[in-house]
Protein backbone atom coordinates (compact mmCIF):
# COMPACT_ATOMS: atom_id res chain seq x y z
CA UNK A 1 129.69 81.93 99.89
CA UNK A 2 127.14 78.93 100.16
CA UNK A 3 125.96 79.10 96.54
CA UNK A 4 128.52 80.22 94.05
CA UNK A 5 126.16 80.30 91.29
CA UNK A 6 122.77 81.12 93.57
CA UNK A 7 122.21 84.85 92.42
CA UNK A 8 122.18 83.57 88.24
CA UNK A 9 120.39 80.12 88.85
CA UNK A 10 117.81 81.16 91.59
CA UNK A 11 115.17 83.91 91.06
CA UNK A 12 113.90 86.59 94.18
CA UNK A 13 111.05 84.92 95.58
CA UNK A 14 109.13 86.62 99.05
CA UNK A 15 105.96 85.53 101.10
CA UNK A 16 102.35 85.62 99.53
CA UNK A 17 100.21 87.72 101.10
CA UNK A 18 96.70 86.12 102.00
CA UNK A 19 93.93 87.09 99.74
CA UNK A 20 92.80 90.36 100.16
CA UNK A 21 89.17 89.51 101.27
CA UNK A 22 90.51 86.86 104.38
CA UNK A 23 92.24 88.94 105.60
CA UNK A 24 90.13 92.09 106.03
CA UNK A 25 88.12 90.23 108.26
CA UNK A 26 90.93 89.75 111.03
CA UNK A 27 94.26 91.40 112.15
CA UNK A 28 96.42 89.15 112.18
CA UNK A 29 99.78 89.67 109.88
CA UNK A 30 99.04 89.65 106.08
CA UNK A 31 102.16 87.23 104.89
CA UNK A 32 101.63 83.53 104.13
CA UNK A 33 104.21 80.75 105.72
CA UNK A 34 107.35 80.53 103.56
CA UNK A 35 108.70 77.48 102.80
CA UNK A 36 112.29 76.68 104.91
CA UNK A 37 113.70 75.30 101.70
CA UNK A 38 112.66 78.12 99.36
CA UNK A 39 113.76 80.29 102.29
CA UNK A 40 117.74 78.53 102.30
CA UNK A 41 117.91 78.61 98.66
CA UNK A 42 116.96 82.69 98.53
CA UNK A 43 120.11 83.46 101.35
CA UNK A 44 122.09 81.81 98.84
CA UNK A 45 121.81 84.08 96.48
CA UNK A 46 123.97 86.27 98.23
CA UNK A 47 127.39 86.98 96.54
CA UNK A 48 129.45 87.49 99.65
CA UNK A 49 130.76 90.58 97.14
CA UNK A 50 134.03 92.00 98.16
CA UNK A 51 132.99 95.06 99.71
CA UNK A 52 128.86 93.87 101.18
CA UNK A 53 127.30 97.69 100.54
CA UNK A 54 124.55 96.13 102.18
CA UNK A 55 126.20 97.17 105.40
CA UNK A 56 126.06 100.58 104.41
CA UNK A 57 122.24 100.21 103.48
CA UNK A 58 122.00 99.07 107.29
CA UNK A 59 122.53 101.50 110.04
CA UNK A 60 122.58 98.46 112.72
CA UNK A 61 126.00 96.93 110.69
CA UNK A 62 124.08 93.65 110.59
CA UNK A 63 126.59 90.70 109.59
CA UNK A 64 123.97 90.34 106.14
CA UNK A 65 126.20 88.37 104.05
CA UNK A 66 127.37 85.65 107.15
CA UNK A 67 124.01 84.98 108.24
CA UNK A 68 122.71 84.60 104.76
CA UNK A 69 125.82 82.07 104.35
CA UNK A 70 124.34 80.42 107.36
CA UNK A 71 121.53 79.69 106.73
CA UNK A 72 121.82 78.87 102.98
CA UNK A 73 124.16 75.41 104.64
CA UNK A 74 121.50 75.01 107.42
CA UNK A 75 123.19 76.24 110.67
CA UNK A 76 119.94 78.40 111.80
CA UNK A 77 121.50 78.50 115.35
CA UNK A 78 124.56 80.46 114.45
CA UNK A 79 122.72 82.20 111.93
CA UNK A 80 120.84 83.69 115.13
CA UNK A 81 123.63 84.48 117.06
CA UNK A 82 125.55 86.29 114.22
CA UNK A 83 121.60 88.33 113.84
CA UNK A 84 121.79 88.90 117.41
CA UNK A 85 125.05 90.56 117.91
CA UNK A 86 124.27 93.49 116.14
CA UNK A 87 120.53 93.81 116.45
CA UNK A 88 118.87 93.17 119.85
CA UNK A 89 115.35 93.12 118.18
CA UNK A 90 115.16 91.48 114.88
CA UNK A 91 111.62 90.31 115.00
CA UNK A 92 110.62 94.27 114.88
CA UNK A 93 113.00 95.35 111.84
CA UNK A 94 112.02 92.06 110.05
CA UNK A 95 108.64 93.35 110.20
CA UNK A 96 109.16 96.71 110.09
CA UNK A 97 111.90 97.76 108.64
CA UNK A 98 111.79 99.31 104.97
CA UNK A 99 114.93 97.45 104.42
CA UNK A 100 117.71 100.31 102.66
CA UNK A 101 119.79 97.26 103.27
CA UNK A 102 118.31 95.55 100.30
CA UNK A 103 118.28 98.70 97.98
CA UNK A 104 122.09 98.79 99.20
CA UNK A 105 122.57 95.33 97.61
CA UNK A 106 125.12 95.14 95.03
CA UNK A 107 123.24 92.38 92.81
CA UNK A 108 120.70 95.07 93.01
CA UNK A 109 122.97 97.30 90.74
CA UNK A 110 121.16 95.57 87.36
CA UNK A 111 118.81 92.04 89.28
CA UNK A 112 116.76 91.92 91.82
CA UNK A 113 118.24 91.74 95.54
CA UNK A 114 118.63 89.43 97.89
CA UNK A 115 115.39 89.29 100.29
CA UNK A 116 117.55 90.19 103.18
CA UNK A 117 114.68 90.86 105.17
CA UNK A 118 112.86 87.88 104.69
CA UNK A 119 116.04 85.63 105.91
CA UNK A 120 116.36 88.32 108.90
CA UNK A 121 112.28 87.05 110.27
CA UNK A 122 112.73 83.75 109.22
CA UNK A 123 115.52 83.36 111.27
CA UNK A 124 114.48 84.99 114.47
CA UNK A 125 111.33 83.32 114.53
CA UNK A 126 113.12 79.64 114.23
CA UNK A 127 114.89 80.92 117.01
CA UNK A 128 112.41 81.61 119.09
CA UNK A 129 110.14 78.22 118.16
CA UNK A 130 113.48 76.66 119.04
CA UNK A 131 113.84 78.01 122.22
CA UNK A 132 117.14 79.70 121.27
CA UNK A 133 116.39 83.09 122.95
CA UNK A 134 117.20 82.62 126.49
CA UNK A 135 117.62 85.53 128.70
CA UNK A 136 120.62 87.14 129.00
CA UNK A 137 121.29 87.40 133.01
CA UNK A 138 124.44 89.58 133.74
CA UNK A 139 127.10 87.89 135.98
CA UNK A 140 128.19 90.69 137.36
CA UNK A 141 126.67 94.38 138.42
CA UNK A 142 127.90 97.66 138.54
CA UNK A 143 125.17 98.84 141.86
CA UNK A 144 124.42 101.98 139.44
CA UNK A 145 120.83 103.12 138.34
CA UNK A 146 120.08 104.54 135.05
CA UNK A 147 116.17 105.56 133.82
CA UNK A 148 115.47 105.22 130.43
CA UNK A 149 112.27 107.63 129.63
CA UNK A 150 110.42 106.03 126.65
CA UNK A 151 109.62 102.14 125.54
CA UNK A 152 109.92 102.45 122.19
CA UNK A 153 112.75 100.56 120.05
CA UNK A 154 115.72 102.70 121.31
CA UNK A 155 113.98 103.01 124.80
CA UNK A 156 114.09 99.14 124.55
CA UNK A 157 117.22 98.41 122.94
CA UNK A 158 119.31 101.14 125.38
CA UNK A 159 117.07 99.24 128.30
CA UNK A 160 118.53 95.78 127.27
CA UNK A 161 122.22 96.82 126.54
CA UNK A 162 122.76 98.92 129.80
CA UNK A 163 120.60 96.02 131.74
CA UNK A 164 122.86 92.91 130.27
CA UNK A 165 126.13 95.04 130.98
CA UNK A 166 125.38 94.70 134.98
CA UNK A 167 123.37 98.45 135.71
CA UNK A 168 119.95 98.55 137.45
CA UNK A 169 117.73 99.77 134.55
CA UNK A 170 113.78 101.17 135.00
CA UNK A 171 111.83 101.99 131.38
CA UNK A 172 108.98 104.43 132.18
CA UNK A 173 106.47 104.67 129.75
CA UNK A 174 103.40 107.10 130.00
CA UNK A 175 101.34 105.11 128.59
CA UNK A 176 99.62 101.50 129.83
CA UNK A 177 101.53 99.55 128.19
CA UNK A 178 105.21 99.12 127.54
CA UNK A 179 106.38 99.35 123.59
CA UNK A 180 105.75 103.00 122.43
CA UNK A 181 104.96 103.15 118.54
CA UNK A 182 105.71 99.54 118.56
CA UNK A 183 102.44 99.15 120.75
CA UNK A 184 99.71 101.50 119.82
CA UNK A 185 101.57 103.03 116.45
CA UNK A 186 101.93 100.20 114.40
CA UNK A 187 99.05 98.33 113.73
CA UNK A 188 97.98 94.64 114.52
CA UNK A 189 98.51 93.41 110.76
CA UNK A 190 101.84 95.23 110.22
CA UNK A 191 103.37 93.58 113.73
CA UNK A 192 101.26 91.24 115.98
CA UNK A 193 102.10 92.17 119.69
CA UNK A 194 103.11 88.85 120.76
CA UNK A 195 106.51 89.77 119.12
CA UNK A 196 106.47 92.75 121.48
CA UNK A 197 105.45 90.80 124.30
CA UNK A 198 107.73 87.90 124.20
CA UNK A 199 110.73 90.25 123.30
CA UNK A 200 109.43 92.38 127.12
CA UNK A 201 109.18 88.93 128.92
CA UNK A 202 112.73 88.26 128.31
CA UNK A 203 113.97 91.55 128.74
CA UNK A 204 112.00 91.23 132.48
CA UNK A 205 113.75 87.94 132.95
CA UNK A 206 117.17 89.99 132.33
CA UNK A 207 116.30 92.26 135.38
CA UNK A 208 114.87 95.16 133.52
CA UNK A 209 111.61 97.05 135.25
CA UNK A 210 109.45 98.31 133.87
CA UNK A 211 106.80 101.27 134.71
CA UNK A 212 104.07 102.09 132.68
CA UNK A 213 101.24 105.15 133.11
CA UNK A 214 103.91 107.17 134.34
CA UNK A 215 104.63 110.78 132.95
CA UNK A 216 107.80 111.49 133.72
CA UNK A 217 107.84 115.39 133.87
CA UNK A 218 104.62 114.80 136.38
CA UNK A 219 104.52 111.64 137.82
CA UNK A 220 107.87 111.90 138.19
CA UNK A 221 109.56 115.10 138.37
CA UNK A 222 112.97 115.71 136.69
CA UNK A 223 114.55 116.81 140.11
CA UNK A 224 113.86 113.00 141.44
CA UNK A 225 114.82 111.51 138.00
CA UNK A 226 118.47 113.14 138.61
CA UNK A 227 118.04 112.16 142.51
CA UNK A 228 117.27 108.49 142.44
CA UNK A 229 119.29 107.31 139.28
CA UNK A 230 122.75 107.61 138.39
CA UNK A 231 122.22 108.29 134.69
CA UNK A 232 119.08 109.15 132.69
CA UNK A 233 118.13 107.87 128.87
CA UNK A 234 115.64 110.02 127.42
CA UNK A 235 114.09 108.27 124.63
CA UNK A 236 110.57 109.43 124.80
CA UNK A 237 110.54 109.94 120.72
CA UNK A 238 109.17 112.39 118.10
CA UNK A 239 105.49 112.61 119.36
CA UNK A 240 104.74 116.59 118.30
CA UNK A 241 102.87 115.42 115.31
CA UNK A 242 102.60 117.66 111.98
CA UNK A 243 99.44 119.78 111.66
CA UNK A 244 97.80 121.18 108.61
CA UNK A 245 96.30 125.07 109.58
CA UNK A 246 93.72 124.89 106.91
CA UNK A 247 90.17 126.34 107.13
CA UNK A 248 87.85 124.44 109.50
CA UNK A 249 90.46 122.11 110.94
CA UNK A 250 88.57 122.25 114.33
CA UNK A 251 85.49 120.63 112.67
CA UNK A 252 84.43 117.48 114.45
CA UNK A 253 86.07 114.37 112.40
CA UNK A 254 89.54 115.97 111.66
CA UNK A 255 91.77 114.05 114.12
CA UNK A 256 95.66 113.46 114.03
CA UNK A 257 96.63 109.99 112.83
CA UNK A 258 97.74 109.20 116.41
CA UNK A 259 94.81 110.08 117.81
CA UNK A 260 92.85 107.34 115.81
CA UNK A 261 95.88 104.06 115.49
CA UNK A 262 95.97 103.63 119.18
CA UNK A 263 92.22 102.35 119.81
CA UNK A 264 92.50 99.74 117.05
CA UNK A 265 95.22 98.15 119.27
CA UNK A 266 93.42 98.82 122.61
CA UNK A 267 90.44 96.77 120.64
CA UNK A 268 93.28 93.99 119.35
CA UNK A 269 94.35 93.96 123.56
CA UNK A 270 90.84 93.13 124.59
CA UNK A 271 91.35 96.64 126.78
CA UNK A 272 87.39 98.06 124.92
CA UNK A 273 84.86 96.56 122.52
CA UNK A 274 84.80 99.46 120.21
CA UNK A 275 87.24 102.45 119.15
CA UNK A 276 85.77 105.75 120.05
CA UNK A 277 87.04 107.21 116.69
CA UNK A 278 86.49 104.87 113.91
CA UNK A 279 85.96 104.71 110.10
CA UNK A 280 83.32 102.68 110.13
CA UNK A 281 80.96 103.33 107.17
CA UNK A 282 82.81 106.45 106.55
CA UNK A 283 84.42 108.39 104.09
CA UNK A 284 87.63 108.59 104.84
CA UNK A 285 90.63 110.81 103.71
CA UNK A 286 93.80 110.34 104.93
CA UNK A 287 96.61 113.70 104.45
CA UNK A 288 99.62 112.04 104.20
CA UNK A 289 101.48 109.18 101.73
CA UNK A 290 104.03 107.84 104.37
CA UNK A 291 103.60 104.77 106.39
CA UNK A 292 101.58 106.14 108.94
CA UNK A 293 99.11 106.88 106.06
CA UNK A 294 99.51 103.19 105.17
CA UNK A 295 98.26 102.35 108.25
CA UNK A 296 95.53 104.29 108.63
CA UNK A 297 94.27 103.29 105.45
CA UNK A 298 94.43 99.31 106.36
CA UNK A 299 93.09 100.02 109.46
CA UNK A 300 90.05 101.61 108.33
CA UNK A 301 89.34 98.83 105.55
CA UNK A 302 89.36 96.60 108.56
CA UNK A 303 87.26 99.16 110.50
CA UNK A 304 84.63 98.74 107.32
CA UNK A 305 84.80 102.34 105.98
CA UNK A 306 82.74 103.44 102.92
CA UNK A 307 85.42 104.78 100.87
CA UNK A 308 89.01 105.45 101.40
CA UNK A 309 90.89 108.07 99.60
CA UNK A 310 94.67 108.87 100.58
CA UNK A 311 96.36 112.93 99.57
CA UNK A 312 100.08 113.15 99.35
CA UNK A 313 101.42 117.02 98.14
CA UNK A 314 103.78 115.34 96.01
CA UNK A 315 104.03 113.97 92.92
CA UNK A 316 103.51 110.55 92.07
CA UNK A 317 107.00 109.02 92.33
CA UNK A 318 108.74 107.42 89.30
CA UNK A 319 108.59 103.49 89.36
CA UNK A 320 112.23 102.90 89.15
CA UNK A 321 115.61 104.84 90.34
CA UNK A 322 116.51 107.95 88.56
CA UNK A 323 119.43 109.71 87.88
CA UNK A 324 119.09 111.77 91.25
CA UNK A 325 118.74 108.60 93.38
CA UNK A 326 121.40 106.79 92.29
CA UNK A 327 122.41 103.29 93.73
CA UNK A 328 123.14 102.33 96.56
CA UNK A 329 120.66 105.01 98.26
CA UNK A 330 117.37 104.06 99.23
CA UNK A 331 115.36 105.50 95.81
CA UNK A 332 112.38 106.82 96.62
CA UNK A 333 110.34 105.35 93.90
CA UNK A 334 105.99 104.19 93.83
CA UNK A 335 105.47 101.52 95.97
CA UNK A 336 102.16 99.71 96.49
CA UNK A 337 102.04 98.30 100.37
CA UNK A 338 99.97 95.73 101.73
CA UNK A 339 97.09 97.97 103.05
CA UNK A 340 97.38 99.56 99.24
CA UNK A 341 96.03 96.32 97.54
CA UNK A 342 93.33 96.21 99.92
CA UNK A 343 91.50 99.24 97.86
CA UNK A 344 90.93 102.71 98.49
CA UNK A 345 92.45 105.55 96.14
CA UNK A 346 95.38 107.58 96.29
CA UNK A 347 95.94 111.21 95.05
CA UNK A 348 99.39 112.81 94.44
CA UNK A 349 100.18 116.17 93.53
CA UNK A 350 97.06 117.93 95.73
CA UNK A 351 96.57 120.21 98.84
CA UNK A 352 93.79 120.68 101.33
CA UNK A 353 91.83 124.24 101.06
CA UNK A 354 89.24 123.45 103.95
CA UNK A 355 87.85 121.17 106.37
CA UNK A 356 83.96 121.65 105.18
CA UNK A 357 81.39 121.00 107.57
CA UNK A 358 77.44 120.25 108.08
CA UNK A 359 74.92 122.29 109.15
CA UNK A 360 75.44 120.59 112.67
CA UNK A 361 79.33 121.84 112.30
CA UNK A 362 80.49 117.68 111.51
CA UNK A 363 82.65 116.97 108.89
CA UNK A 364 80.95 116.16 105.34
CA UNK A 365 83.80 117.42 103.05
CA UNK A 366 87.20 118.55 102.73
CA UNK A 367 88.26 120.86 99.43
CA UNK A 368 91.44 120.11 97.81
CA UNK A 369 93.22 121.99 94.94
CA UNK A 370 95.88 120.42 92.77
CA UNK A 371 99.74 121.81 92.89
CA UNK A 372 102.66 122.41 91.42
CA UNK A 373 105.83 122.62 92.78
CA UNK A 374 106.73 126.44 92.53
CA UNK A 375 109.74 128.34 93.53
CA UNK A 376 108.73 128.76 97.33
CA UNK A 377 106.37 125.95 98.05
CA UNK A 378 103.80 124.29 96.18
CA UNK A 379 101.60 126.76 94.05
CA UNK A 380 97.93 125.86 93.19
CA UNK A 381 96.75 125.17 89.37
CA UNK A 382 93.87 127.07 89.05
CA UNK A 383 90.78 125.31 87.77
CA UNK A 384 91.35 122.56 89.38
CA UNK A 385 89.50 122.37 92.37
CA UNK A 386 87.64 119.69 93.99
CA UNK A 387 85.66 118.56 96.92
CA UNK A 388 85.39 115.25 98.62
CA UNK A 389 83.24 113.40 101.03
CA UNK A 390 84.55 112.83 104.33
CA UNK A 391 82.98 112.17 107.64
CA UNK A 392 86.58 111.38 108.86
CA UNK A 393 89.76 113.50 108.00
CA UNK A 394 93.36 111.49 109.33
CA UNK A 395 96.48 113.63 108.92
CA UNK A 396 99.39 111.42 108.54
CA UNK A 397 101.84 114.07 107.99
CA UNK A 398 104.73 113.23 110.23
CA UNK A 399 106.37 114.75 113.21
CA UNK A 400 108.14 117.70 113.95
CA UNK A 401 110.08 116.44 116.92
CA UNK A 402 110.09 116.05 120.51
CA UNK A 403 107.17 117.74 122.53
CA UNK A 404 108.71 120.59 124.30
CA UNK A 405 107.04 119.41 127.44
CA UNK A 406 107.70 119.94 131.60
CA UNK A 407 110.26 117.00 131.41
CA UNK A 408 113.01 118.93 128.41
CA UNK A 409 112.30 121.71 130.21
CA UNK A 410 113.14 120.81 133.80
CA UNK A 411 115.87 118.79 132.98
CA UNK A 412 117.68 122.25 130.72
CA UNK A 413 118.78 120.16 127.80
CA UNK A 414 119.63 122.23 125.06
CA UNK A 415 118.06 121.46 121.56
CA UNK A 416 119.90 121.34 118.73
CA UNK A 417 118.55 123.59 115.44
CA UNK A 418 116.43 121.10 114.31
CA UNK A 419 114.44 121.22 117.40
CA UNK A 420 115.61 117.97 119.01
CA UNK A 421 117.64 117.02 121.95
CA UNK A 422 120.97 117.76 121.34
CA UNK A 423 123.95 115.50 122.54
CA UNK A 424 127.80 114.89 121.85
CA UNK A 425 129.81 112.00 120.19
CA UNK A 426 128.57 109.97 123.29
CA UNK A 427 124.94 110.90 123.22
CA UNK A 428 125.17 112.91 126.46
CA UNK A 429 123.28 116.19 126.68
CA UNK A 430 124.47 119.51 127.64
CA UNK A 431 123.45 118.03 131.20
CA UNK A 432 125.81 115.22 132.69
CA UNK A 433 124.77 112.19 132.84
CA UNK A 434 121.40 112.69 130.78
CA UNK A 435 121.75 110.96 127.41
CA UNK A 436 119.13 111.21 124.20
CA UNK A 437 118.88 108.23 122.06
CA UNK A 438 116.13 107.34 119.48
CA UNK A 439 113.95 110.12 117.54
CA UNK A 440 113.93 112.56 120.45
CA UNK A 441 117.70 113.18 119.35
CA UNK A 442 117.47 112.85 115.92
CA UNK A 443 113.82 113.22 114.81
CA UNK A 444 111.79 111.35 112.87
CA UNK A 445 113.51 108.43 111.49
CA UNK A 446 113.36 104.27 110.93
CA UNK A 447 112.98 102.11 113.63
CA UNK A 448 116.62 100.31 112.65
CA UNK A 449 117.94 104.05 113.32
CA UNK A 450 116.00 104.20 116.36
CA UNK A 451 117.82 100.97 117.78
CA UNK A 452 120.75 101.55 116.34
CA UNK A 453 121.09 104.79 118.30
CA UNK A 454 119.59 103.16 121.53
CA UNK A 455 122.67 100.79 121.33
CA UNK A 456 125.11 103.47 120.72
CA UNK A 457 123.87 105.54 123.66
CA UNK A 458 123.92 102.61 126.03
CA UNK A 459 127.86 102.38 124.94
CA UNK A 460 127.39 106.18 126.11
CA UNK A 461 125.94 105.69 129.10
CA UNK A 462 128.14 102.51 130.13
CA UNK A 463 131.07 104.60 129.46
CA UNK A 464 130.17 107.73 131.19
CA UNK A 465 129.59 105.56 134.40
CA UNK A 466 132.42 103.23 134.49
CA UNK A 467 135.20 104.27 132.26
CA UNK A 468 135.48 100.85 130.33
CA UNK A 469 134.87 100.44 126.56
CA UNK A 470 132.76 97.13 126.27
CA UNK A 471 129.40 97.88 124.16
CA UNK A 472 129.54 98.42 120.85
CA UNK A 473 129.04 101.78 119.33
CA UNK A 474 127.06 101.11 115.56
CA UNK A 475 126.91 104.45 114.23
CA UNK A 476 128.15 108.06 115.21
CA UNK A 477 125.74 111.20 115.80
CA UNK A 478 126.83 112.88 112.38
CA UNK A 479 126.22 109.90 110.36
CA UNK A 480 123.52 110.35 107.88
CA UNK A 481 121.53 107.45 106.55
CA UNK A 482 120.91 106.24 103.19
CA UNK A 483 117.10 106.72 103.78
């Protein structure tokens, strides 16, 4: 414990964000630089408490309360290693992550908490200025192949395990780029893709390949995935998006919020000048109050829409924990995010009647009706409907789980009653040697699930084809976050 006294002499301080108006007019991330010392003085604040519930807020195990030790007495270089040996990609939950590791903290109980996630960033990206992030080149191999299908953050972190512990390891990705969500799902301004790309350069100087614009399914056919390697990761996500079968939702201007991130990114990449779907001096409505809705609703301030207005079918959340969330779970309370201060309006408690369009059949309106929750579903309040302009509709609704394409099929993997790709206490399939890790095995979820599981199936995988016990295993299949 660096600072005995830290958490009743040092108030929670985080990042600025840059001024609303500067930073509309770029992408680039929307924190100022925090100051190093500020930054040692908030790790210790950390009580080193008997029993760290933080590590049940965290489904990676991360060592919270050493590395906050660490770098409260200045030793950032074991601070990184301790951050490393439980999470291979910081950088992305630093940025990411909603951190359930920081509702979890137990000066949370009645203060505020540690900024866990703050240290977390701060560290990794000292590391890498420092050069502390060397690759990781395995002394030793096993001569076995194993294809991990998907590049997203347990594509990547199952890649990185199985490649460091001596096994030949391809990533195929179907689209042009390697990252998944991390690439054309989460914008610019939440996660600049130099942290991606740096991360992918040392994971290619580790002797992972990778192969991008490949559908695997097509491409490659799940007859020569078995053929050629000698174990298969499938790690392709939760990509069968959420749809809303309301009136008119095959009127021009009604798109899927998936179908609209991506070309913000390919603009950000330099890949095309313009997005072909854009808000730009638009009314905009996005269905959905998750982050996905977040980011459609920065990216179209950027984009220079008209108006933004954001729909979410429940009710507005209460501002603090309630009796039915109770401490240490993650309380799902109102939160205002970054692209939230940037304007736009957001509506709780309403549904969407109809997708209303012009006399040229393009979107000009959608019709909404408040709700209340009923006894099956959410029941309309009569009276209270409403119509709004839109020339672009964005559902941001979630996913459902993994497509039910040519690849699950070929392969025979059984799904489990959820409708994802079911697997054992070693993430193996019904099918030997085919493992699910990620969202594709356990639906939607956070990306510190997604690499927690990628690490766990690796220990699968590495297991499965040489009978030792030398990755770790974070969590078990059965486990059920805090989130």
């Amino acid at each position: 414990m660096g600072d005995p006294k830290g958490f009743l002499t040092t108030r929670r301080e985080t990042p600025q964000r840059r001024p609303v108006d500067l930073r509309l007019m770029d992408w680039r991330e929307v924190y100022e630089d925090f100051e190093r010392g500020t930054l040692e003085r908030q790790a210790g604040r950390c009580m080193n408490c008997g029993i760290p519930f933080c590590h049940q807020g965290c489904p990676l195990g991360n060592l919270i309360p050493e590395w906050n030790d660490l770098v409260y007495r200045k030793d950032w270089r074991e601070a990184t290693e301790r951050l490393h040996a439980t999470n291979n990609f910081p950088e992305f939950t630093g940025t990411l992550c909603p951190a359930p590791c920081e509702t979890a903290c137990v000066l949370a109980i009645n203060d505020d908490a540690v900024t866990i996630k703050q240290v977390e960033i701060e560290i990794i990206d000292r590391a890498w200025d420092e050069g502390w992030v060397p690759p990781q080149v395995p002394t030793t191999k096993t001569g076995k192949k194993v294809a991990v299908v998907g590049s997203g953050p347990a594509g990547l972190a199952a890649a990185q395990q199985l490649t460091r512990a001596g096994h030949d390891v391809v990533v195929f990705e179907r689209a042009d780029r390697i990252g998944g969500l991390l690439r054309y799902g989460i914008p610019e301004f939440k996660m600049e893709k130099s942290r991606l790309d740096r991360r992918l350069k040392q994971m290619q100087d580790e002797g992972t390949l990778f192969r991008a614009s490949v559908d695997v399914g097509a491409d490659v056919t799940a007859a020569q995935l078995r053929a050629d390697f000698d174990a298969v990761v499938l790690a392709g996500g939760a990509t069968a998006w959420r749809d809303l079968p309301a009136a008119g939702r095959e009127t021009e201007g009604v798109y899927q919020a998936m179908e609209f991130l991506p070309w913000a990114n390919h603009v950000q990449q330099g890949d095309i000048d313009a997005p072909p779907i854009t808000a730009e001096g638009k009314d905009v409505v996005i269905i959905g109050g998750g982050d996905t809705g977040a980011d459609c609703l920065g990216t179209s301030h950027r984009q220079g829409a008209r108006s933004v207005t954001q729909l979410e079918i429940m009710p507005t959340p209460p501002e603090h924990r309630t009796d039915s969330m109770p401490w240490p779970t993650y309380p799902m309370v109102y939160r205002v995010s970054s692209a939230h201060e940037e304007g736009g309006e957001r509506l709780f408690s309403v549904n969407t009647t109809e997708f209303v369009a012009d006399a040229e059949g393009r979107l000009s309106a959608i019709r909404i009706v408040e709700v209340t929750r009923g006894e099956k579903g959410f029941d309309p309040v009569p009276g209270t409907e409403q119509e709004l302009p839109a020339q672009l509709v964005l559902l941001a609704m979630g996913f459902v789980g993994p497509e039910k394409g040519k690849l699950l099929t070929d392969l025979e993997v059984e799904l489990d009653e959820r409708g994802n790709v079911a697997r054992d206490g070693t993430y193996m399939t019904n099918v030997e040697g085919v493992f699910s890790a990620g969202d594709m095995g356990r639906g939607q979820s956070l990306i510190v699930w997604a690499i927690a599981v990628g690490r766990a199936a690796a220990a699968g995988v590495d297991a499965y084809l040489t009978g030792r016990d030398v990755l770790p295993r974070p969590i078990e299949p059965t486990d059920r976050p805090l989130v």
